[in-house]
Each structure stands twice: as structure tokens, then as C-alpha cells.
N, C-alpha and C. Protein backbone atom coordinates (compact mmCIF):
# COMPACT_ATOMS: atom_id res chain seq x y z
N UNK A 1 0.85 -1.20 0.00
CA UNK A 1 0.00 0.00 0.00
C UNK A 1 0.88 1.24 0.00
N UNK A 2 0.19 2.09 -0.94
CA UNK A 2 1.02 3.28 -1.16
C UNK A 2 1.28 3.97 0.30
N UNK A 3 2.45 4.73 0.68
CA UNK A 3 2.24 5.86 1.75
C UNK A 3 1.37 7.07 1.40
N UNK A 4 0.85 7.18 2.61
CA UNK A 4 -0.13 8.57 1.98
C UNK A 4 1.48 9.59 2.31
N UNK A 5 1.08 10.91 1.41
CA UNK A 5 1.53 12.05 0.95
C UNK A 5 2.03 13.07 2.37
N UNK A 6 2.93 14.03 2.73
CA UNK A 6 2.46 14.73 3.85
C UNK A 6 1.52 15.32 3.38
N UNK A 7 0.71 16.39 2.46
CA UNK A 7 -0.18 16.94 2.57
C UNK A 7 -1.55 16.17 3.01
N UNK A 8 -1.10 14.66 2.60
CA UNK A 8 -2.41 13.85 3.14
C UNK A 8 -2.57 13.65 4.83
N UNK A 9 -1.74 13.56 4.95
CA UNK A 9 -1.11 13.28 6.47
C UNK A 9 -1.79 14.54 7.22
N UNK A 10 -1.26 15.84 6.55
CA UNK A 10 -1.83 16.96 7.36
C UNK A 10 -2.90 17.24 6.90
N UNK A 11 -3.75 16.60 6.30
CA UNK A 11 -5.59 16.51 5.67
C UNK A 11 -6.08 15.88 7.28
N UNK A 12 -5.34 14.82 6.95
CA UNK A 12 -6.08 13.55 8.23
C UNK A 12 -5.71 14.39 9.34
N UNK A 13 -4.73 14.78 9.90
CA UNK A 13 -4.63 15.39 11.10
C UNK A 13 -5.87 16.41 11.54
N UNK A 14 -6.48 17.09 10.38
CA UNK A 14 -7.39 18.26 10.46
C UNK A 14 -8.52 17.70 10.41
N UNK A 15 -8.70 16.22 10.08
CA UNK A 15 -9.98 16.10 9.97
C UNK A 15 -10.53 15.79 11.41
N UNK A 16 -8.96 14.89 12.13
CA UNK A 16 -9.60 14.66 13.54
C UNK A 16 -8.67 13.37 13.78
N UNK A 17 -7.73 12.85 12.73
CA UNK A 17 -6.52 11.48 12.77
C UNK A 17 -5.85 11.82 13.45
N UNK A 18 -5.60 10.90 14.89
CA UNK A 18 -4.66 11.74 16.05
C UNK A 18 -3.27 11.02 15.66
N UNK A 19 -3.14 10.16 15.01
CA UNK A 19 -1.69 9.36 14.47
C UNK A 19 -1.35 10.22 13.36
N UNK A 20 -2.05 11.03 12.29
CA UNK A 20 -1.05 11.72 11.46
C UNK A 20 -0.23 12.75 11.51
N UNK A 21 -0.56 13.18 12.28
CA UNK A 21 0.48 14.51 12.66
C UNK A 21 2.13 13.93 13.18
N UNK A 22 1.59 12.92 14.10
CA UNK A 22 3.14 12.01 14.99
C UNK A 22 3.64 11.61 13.65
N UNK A 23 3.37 10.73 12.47
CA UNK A 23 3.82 10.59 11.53
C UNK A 23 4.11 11.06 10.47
N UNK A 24 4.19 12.23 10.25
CA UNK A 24 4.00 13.47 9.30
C UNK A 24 5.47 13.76 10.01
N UNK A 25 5.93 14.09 11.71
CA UNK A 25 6.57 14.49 12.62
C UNK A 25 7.93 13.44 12.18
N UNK A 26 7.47 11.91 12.19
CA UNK A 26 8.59 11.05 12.35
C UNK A 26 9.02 11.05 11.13
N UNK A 27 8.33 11.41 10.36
CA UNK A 27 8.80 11.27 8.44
C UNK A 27 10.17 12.33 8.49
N UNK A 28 10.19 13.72 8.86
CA UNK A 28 10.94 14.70 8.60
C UNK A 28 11.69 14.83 9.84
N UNK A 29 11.56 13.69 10.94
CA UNK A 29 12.40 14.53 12.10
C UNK A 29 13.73 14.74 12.44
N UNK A 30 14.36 13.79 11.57
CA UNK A 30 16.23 13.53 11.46
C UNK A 30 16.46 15.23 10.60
N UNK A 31 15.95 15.26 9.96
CA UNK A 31 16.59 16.73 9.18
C UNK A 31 15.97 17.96 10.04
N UNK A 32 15.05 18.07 10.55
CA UNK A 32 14.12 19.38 11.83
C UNK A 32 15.31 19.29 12.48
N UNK A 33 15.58 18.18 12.85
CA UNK A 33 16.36 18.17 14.29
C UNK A 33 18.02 18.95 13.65
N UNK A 34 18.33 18.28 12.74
CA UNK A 34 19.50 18.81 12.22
C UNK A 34 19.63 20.51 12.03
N UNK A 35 18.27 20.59 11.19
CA UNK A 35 18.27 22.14 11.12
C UNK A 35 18.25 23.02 12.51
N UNK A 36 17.78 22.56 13.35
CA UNK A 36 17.38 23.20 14.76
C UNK A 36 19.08 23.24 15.23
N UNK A 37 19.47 22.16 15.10
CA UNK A 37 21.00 21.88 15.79
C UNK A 37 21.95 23.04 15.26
N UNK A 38 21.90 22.85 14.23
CA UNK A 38 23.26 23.57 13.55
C UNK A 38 22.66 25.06 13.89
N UNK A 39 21.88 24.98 13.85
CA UNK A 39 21.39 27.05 13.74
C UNK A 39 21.68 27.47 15.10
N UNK A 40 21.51 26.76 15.95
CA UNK A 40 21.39 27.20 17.45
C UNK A 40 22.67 26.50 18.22
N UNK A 41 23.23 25.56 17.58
CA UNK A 41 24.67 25.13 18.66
C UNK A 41 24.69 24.44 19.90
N UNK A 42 23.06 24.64 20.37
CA UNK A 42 22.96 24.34 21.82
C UNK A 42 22.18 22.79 21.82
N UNK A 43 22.11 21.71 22.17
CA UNK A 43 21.39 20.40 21.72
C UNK A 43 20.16 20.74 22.95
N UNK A 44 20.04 21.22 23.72
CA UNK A 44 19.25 21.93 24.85
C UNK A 44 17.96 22.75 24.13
N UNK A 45 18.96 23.91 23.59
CA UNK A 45 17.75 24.73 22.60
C UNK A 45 17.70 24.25 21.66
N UNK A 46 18.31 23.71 20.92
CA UNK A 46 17.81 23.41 19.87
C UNK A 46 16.29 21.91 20.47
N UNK A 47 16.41 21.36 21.03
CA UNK A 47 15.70 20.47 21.65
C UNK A 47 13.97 21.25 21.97
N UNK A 48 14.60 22.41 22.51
CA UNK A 48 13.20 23.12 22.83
C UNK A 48 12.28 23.54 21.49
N UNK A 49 13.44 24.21 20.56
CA UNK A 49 13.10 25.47 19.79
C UNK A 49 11.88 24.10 18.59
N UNK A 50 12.50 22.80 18.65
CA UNK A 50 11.86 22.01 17.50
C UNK A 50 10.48 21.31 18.26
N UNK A 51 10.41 21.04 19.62
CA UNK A 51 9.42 20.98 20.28
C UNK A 51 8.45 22.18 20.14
N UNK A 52 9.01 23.45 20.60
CA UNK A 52 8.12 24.30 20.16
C UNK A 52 7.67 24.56 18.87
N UNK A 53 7.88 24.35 17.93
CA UNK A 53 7.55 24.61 16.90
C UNK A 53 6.51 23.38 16.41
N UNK A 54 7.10 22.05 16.64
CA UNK A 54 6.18 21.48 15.93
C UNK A 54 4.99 21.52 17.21
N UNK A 55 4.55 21.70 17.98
CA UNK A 55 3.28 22.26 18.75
C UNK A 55 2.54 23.26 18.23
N UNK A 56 3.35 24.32 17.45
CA UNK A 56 3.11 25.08 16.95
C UNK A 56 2.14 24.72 15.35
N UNK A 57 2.91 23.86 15.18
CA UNK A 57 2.63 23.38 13.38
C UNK A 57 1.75 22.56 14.12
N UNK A 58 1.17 21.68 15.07
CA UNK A 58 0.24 21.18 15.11
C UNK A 58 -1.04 21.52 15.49
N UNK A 59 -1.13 22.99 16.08
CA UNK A 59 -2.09 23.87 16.24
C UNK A 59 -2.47 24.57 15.15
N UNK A 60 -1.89 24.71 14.57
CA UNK A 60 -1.66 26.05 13.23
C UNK A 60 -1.59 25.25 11.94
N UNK A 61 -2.13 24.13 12.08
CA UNK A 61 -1.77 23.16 10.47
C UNK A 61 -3.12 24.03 9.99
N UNK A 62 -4.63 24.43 10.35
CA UNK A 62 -5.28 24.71 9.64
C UNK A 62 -4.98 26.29 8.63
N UNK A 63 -3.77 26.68 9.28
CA UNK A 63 -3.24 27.89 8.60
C UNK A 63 -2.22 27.50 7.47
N UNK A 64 -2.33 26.25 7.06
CA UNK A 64 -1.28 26.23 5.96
C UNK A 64 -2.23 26.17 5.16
N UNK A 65 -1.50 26.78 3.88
CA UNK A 65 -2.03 27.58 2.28
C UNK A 65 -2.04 26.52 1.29
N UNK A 66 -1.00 25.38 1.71
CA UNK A 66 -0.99 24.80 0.39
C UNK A 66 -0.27 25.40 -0.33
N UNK A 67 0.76 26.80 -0.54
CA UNK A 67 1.27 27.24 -1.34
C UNK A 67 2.73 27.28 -1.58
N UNK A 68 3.49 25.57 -0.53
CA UNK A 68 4.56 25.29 -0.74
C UNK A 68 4.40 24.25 -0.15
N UNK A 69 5.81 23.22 -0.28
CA UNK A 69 5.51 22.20 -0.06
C UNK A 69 5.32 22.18 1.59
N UNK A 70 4.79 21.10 2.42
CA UNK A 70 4.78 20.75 3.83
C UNK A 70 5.79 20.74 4.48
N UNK A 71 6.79 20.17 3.77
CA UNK A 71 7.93 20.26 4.50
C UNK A 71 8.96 21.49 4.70
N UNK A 72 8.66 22.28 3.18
CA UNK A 72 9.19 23.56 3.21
C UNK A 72 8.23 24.62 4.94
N UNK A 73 7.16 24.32 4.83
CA UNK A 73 5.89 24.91 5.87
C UNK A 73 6.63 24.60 7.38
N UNK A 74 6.87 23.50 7.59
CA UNK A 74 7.53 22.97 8.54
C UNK A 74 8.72 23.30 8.94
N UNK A 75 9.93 23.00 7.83
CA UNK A 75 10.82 23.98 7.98
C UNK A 75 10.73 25.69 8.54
N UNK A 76 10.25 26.13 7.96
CA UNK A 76 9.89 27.67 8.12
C UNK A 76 9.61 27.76 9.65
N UNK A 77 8.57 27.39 10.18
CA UNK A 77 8.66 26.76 11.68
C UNK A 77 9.35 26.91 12.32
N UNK A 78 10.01 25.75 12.07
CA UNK A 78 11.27 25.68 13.05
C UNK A 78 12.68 27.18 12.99
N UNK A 79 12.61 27.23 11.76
CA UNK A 79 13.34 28.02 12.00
C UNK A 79 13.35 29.57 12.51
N UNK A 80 11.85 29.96 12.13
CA UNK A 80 11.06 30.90 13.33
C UNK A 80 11.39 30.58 14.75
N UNK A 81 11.22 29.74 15.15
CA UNK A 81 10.95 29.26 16.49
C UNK A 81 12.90 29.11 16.93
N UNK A 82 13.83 29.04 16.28
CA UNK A 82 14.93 29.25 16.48
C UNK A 82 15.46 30.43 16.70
N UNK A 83 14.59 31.06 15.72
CA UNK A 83 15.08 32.95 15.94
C UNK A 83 14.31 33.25 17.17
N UNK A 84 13.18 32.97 17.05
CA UNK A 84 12.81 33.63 18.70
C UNK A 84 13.33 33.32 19.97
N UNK A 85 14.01 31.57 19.41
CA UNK A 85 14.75 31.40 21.20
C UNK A 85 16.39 32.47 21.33
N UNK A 86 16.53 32.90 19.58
CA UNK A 86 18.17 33.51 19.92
C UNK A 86 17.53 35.35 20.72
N UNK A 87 16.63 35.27 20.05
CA UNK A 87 15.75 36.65 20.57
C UNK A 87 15.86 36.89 21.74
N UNK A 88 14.83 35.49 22.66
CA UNK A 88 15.04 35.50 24.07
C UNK A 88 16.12 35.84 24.67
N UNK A 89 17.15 34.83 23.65
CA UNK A 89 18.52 34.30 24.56
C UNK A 89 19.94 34.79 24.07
N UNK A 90 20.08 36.31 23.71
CA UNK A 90 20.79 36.58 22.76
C UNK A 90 22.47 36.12 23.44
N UNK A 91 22.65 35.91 24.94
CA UNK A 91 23.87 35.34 25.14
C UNK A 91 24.43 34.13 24.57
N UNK A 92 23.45 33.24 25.13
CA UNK A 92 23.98 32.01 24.72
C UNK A 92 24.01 31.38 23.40
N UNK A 93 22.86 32.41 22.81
CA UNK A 93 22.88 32.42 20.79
C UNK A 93 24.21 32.69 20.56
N UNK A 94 25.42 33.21 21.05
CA UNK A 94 26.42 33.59 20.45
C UNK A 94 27.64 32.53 21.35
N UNK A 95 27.23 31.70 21.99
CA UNK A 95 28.20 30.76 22.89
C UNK A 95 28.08 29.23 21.89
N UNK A 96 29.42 29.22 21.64
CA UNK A 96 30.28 28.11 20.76
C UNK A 96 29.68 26.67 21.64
N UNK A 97 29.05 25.62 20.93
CA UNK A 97 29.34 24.38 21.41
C UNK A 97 29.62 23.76 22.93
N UNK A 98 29.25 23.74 24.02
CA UNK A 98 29.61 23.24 24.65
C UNK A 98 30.17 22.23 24.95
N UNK A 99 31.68 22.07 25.68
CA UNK A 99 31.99 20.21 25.64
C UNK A 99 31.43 19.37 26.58
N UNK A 100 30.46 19.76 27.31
CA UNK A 100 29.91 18.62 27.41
C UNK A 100 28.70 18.02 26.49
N UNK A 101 28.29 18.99 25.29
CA UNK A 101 27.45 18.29 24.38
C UNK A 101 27.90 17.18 23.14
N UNK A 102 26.93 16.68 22.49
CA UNK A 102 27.08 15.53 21.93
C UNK A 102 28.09 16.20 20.64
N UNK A 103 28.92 15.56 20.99
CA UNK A 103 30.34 15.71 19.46
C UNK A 103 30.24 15.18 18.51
N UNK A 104 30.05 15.64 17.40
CA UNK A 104 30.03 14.77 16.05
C UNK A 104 31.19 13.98 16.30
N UNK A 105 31.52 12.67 15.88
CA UNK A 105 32.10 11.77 15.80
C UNK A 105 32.45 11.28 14.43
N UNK A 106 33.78 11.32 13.77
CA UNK A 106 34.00 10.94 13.04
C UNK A 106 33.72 9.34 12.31
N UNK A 107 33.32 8.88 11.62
CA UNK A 107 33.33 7.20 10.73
C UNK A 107 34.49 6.47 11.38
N UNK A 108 35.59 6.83 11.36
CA UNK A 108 36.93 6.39 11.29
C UNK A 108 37.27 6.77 12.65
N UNK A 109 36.66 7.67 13.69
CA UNK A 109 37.12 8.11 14.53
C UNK A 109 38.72 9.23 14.83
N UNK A 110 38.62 9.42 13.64
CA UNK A 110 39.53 10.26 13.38
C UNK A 110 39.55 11.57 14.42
N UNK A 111 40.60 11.64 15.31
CA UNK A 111 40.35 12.85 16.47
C UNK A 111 40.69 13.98 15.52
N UNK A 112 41.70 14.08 14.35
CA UNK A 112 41.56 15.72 13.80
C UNK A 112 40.48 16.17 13.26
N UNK A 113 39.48 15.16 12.64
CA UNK A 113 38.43 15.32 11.81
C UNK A 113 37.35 15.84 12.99
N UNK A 114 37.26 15.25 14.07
CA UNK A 114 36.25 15.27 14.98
C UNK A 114 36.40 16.77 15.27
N UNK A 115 37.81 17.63 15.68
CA UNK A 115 37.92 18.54 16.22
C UNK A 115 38.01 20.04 15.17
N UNK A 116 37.79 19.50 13.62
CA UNK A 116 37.75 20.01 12.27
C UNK A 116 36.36 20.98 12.87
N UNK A 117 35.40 19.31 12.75
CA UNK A 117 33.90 19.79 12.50
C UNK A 117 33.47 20.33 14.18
N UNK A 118 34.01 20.39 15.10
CA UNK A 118 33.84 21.07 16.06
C UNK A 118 34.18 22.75 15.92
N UNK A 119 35.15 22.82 15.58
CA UNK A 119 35.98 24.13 15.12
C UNK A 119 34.63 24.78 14.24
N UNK A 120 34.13 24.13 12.98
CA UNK A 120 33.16 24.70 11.83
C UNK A 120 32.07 25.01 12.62
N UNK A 121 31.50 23.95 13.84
CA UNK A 121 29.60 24.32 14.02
C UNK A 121 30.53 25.94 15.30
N UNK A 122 31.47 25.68 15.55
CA UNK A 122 31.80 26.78 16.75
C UNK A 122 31.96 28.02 16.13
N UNK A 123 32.33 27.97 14.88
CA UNK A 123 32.57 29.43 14.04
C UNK A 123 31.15 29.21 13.34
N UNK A 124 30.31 28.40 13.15
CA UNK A 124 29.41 29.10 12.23
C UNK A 124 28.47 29.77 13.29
N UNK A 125 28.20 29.48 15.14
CA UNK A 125 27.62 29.83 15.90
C UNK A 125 28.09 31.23 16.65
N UNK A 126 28.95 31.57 15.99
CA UNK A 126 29.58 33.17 15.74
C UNK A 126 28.63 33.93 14.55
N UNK A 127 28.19 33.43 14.00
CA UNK A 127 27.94 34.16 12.48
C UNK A 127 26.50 34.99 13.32
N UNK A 128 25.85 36.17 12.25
CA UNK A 128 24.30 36.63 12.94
C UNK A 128 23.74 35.62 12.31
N UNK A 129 22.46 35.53 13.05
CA UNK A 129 21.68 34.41 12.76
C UNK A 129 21.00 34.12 11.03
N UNK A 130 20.76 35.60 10.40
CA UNK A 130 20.49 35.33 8.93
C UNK A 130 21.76 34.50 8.87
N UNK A 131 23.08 34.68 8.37
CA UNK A 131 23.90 33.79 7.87
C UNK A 131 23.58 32.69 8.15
N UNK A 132 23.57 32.74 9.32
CA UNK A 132 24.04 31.30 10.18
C UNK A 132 22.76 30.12 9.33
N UNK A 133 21.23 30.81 9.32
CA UNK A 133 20.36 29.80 8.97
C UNK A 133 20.54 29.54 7.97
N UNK A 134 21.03 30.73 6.55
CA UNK A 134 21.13 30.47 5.37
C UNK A 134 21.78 29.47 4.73
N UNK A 135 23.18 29.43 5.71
CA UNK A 135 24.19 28.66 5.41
C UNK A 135 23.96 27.24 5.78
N UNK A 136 23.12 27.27 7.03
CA UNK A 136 22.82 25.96 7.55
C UNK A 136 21.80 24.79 6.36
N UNK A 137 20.68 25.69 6.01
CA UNK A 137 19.69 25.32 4.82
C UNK A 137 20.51 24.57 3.47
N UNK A 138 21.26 25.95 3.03
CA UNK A 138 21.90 25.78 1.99
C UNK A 138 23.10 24.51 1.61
N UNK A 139 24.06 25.28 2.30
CA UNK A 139 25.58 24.71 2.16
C UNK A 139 25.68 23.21 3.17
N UNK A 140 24.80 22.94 4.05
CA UNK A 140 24.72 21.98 5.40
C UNK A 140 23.87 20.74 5.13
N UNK A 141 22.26 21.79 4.73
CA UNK A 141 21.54 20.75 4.49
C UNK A 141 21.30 20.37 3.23
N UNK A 142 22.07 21.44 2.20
CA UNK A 142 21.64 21.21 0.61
C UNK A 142 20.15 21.85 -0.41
N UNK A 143 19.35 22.10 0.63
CA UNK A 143 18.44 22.95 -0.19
C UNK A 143 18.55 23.79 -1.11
N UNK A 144 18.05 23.92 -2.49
CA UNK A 144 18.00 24.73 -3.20
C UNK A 144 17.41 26.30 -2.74
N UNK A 145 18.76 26.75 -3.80
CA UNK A 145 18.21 28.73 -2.94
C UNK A 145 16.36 28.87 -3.52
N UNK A 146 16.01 28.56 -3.94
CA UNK A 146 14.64 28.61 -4.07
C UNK A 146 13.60 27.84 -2.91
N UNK A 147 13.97 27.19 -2.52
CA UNK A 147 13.24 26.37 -1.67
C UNK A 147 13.80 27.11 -0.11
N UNK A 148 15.34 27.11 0.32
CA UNK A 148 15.39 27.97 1.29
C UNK A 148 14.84 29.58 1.29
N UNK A 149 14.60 30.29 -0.05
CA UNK A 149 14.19 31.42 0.39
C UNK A 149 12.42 31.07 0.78
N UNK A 150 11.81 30.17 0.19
CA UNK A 150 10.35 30.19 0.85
C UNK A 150 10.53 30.08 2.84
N UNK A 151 11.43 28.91 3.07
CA UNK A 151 11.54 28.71 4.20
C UNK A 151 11.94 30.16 5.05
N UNK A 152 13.02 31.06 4.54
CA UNK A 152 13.13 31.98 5.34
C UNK A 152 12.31 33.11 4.74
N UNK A 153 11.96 33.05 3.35
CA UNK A 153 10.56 34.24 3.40
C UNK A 153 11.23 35.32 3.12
N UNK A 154 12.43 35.39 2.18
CA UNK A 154 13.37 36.51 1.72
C UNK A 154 13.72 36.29 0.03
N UNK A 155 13.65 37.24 -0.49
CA UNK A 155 14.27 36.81 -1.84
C UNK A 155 15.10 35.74 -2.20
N UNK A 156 15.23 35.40 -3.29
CA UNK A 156 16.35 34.23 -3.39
C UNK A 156 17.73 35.12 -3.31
N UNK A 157 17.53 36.46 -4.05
CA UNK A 157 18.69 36.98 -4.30
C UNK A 157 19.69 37.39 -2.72
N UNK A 158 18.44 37.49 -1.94
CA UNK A 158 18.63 37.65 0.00
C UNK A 158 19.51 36.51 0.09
N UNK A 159 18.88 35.48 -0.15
CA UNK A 159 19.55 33.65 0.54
C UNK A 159 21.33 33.86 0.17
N UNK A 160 21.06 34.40 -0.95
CA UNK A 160 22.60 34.34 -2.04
C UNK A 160 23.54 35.52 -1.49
N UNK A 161 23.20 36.45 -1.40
CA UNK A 161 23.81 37.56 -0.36
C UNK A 161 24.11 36.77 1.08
N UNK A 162 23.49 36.83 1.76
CA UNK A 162 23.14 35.57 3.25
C UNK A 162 24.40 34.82 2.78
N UNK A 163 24.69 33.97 1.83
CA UNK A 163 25.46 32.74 1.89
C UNK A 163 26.51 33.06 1.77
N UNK A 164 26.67 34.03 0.40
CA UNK A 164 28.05 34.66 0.36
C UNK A 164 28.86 35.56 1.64
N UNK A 165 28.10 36.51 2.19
CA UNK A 165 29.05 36.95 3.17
C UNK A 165 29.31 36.04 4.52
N UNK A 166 28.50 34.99 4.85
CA UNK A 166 28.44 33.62 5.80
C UNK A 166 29.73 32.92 5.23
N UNK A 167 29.45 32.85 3.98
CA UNK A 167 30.93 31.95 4.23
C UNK A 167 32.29 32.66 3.49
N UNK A 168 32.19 34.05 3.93
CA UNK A 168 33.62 34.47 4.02
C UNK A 168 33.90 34.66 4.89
N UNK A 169 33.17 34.71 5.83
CA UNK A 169 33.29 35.39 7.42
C UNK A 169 33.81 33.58 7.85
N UNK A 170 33.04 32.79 7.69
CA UNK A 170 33.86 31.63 8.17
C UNK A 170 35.41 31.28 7.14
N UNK A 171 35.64 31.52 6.38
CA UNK A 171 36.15 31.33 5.57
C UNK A 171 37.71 32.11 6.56
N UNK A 172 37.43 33.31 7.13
CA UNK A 172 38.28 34.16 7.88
C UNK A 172 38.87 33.26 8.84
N UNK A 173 37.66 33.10 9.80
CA UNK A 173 38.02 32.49 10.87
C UNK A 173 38.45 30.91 10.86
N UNK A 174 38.27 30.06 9.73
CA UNK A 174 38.60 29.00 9.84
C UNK A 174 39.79 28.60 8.97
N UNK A 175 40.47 29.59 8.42
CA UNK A 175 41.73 29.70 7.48
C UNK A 175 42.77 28.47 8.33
N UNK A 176 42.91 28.65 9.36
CA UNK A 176 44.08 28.16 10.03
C UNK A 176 44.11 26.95 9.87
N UNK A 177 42.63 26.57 9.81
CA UNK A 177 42.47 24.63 9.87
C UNK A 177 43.10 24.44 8.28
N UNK A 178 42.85 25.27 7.24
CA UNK A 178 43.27 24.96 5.80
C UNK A 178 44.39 24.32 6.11
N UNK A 179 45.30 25.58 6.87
CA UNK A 179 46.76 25.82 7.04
C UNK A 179 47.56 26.25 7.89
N UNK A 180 47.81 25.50 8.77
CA UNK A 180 47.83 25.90 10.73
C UNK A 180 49.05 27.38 10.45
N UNK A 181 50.09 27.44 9.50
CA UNK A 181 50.79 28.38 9.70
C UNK A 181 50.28 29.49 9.31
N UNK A 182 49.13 29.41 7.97
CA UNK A 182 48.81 30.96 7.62
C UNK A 182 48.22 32.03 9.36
N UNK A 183 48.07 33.29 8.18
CA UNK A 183 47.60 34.22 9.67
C UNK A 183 46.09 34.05 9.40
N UNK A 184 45.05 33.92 10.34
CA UNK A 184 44.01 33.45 10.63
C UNK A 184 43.05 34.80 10.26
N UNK A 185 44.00 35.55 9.84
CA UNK A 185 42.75 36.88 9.13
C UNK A 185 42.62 37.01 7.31
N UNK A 186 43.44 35.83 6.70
CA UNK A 186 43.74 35.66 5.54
C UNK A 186 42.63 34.75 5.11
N UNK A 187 41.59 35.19 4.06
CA UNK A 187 40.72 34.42 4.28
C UNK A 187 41.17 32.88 3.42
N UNK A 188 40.27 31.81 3.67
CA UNK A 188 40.58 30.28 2.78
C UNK A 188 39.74 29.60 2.29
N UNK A 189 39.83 28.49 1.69
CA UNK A 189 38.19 27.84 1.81
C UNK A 189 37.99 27.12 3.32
N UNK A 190 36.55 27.38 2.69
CA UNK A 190 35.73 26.66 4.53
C UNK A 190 35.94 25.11 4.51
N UNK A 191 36.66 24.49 5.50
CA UNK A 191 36.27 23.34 5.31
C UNK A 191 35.02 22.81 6.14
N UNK A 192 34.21 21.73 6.04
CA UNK A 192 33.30 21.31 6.20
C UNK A 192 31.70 22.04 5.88
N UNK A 193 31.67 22.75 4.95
CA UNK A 193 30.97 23.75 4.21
C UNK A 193 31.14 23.49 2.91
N UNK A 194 29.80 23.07 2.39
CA UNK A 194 29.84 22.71 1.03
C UNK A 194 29.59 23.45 -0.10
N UNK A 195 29.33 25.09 0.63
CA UNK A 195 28.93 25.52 -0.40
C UNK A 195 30.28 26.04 -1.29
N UNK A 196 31.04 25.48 -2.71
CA UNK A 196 31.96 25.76 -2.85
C UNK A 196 31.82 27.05 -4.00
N UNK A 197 30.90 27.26 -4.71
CA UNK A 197 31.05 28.42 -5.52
C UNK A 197 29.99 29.20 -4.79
N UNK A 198 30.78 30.63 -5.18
CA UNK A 198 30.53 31.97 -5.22
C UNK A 198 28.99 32.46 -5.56
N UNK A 199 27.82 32.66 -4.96
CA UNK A 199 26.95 33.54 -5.83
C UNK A 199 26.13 34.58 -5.44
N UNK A 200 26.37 34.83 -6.37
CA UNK A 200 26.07 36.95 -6.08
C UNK A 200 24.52 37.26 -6.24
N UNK A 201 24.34 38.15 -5.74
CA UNK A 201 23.08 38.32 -5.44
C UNK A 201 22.92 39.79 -4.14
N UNK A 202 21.42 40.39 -4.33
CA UNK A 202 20.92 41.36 -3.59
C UNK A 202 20.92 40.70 -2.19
């Protein structure tokens, strides 16, 4: 039997299906959670900010338009609900990683690699938060600049501005990992940032 659709999923939820919404939830929750993570740094807030939101999307499903996809709707969400916790919390919006939170872990266990991608989520949680989400959408999670500008609700030509000065600013600060001797104000490529070409935009 076919899977029903999310838009079907969030039909049944509205009609009165108390299982489609949880499954609509479990379909997209490895990437929510990702997006929540990387934008916010904190596994704490980010923990809250995706709780709150999808409470949010489950009260407020009768306010979706239909005029993008569900998951783009969802997205958008969360990442509202991320800006308002940096709103609340503008200290700890700007505090790097904590070590006692969960460390990406390398395949191979590789300790330089581990302390690579520690170094990247710690400088991208420096960036202001436009960058930071743009880059996260884009270059992190791979979304097309068309699909992230619905989610953040800005021009595409915005997302492309957003990305470009996000990753020169990391590009600054993470020079050294390129090349431990250069001077760390010389900018380089980003490593662990995929976005590798340039694009210009308002």
C-alpha cells in the first residue's frame, strides 16, 4: 500500500486522525532536528526550539495555504521558532558548542576530523543568525536557494547575499584549519561547508 503524501497526512490530522500529525513528525524529524541543531549550537535549545515549533505546526496546520511544499511549511517553523529562542537568549545564541554536548564523531574516529567539525559548528555559531540559517539550509543541508528562500521568506537573491558573506566570514576564521601556519585573518576555503562556488546576489 502506497504511503499517503504529507499533505495527506496533514488533511487527516485536520480532519480529527490523532496518528497523522506524529507521523508526518517522524517522516521529517532527522533533518528538523539537524536544522534546529546547527542554527542554534545548543542540543538543549535546539531540543526546545523544535518541540516548540512542531506544537506550533500542530495547532496552526489549519493555517497552511498549500502554497509550498509541507515540509518547506515545517521547515519555516522551526526556524522561526529558532530565531525567537536567539531573541530571548541573545547570550547564549552567540556561545560556541559546549563540551559537554554531543560531538560529532567521526566514521573512522579520526580525532583531527572530529575537532575540524567542532571548530566549523563553533565558528558558524559566531555568524548573525540570517547567515548562520542560510548557510545551515543551503551549504549543510543542501536545499536549493529557491526552496530555502520560501523557508526563510526573503528573496532568493537575499539567501545568495546571506550565503556569500556567511561563508567568508567563516572562511576568515577557519583559514588556520586549511593551514595551521597561515595568519588566521587571511581568508581560505571553509572546510566542512559545502557551499563551494561563489553567488552573487541582492
Amino acid at each position: 500500500m502506497e504511503e499517503p503524501s504529507d499533505a495527506e497526512l496533514l488533511r487527516r490530522h485536520l480532519i480529527g486522525d490523532r496518528e497523522a500529525f506524529g507521523e508526518l513528525f517522524r517522516r521529517h524529524r532527522e533533518r528538523l532536528w539537524a536544522v534546529s541543531l546547527r542554527t542554534l549550537g545548543h542540543p538543549e535549545d535546539a531540543a526546545d526550539a523544535l518541540q516548540e515549533a512542531m506544537i506550533s505546526a500542530y495547532r496552526g496546520a489549519a493555517k497552511f495555504r498549500g502554497d509550498s511544499a509541507v515540509t518547506t511549511w515545517l521547515h519555516r517553523i522551526v526556524v522561526n521558532a529558532c530565531l525567537d529562542r536567539v531573541r530571548r537568549n541573545k547570550v547564549r545564541a552567540t556561545v560556541p558548542l559546549p563540551e559537554g554536548g554531543p560531538e560529532p564523531v567521526a566514521p573512522d574516529g579520526d580525532p583531527a576530523h572530529v575537532a575540524t567539525t567542532l571548530a566549523v559548528e563553533q565558528a558558524l555559531s559566531a555568524l548573525p543568525f540570517d547567515q548562520r540559517a542560510a548557510l545551515v539550509l543551503v551549504d549543510m543541508m543542501g536545499y536549493p536557494v529557491g526552496e530555502t528562500s520560501s523557508i526563510l521568506g526573503v528573496p532568493e537573491g537575499t539567501v545568495k547575499s546571506r550565503c556569500a558573506r556567511g561563508r567568508t566570514r567563516l572562511a576568515e576564521m577557519l583559514g588556520h584549519l586549511r593551514n595551521p601556519d597561515a595568519d588566521p585573518a587571511v581568508p581560505s576555503t571553509t572546510p566542512g561547508v559545502h557551499g563551494g562556488r561563489e553567488e552573487s546576489g541582492g
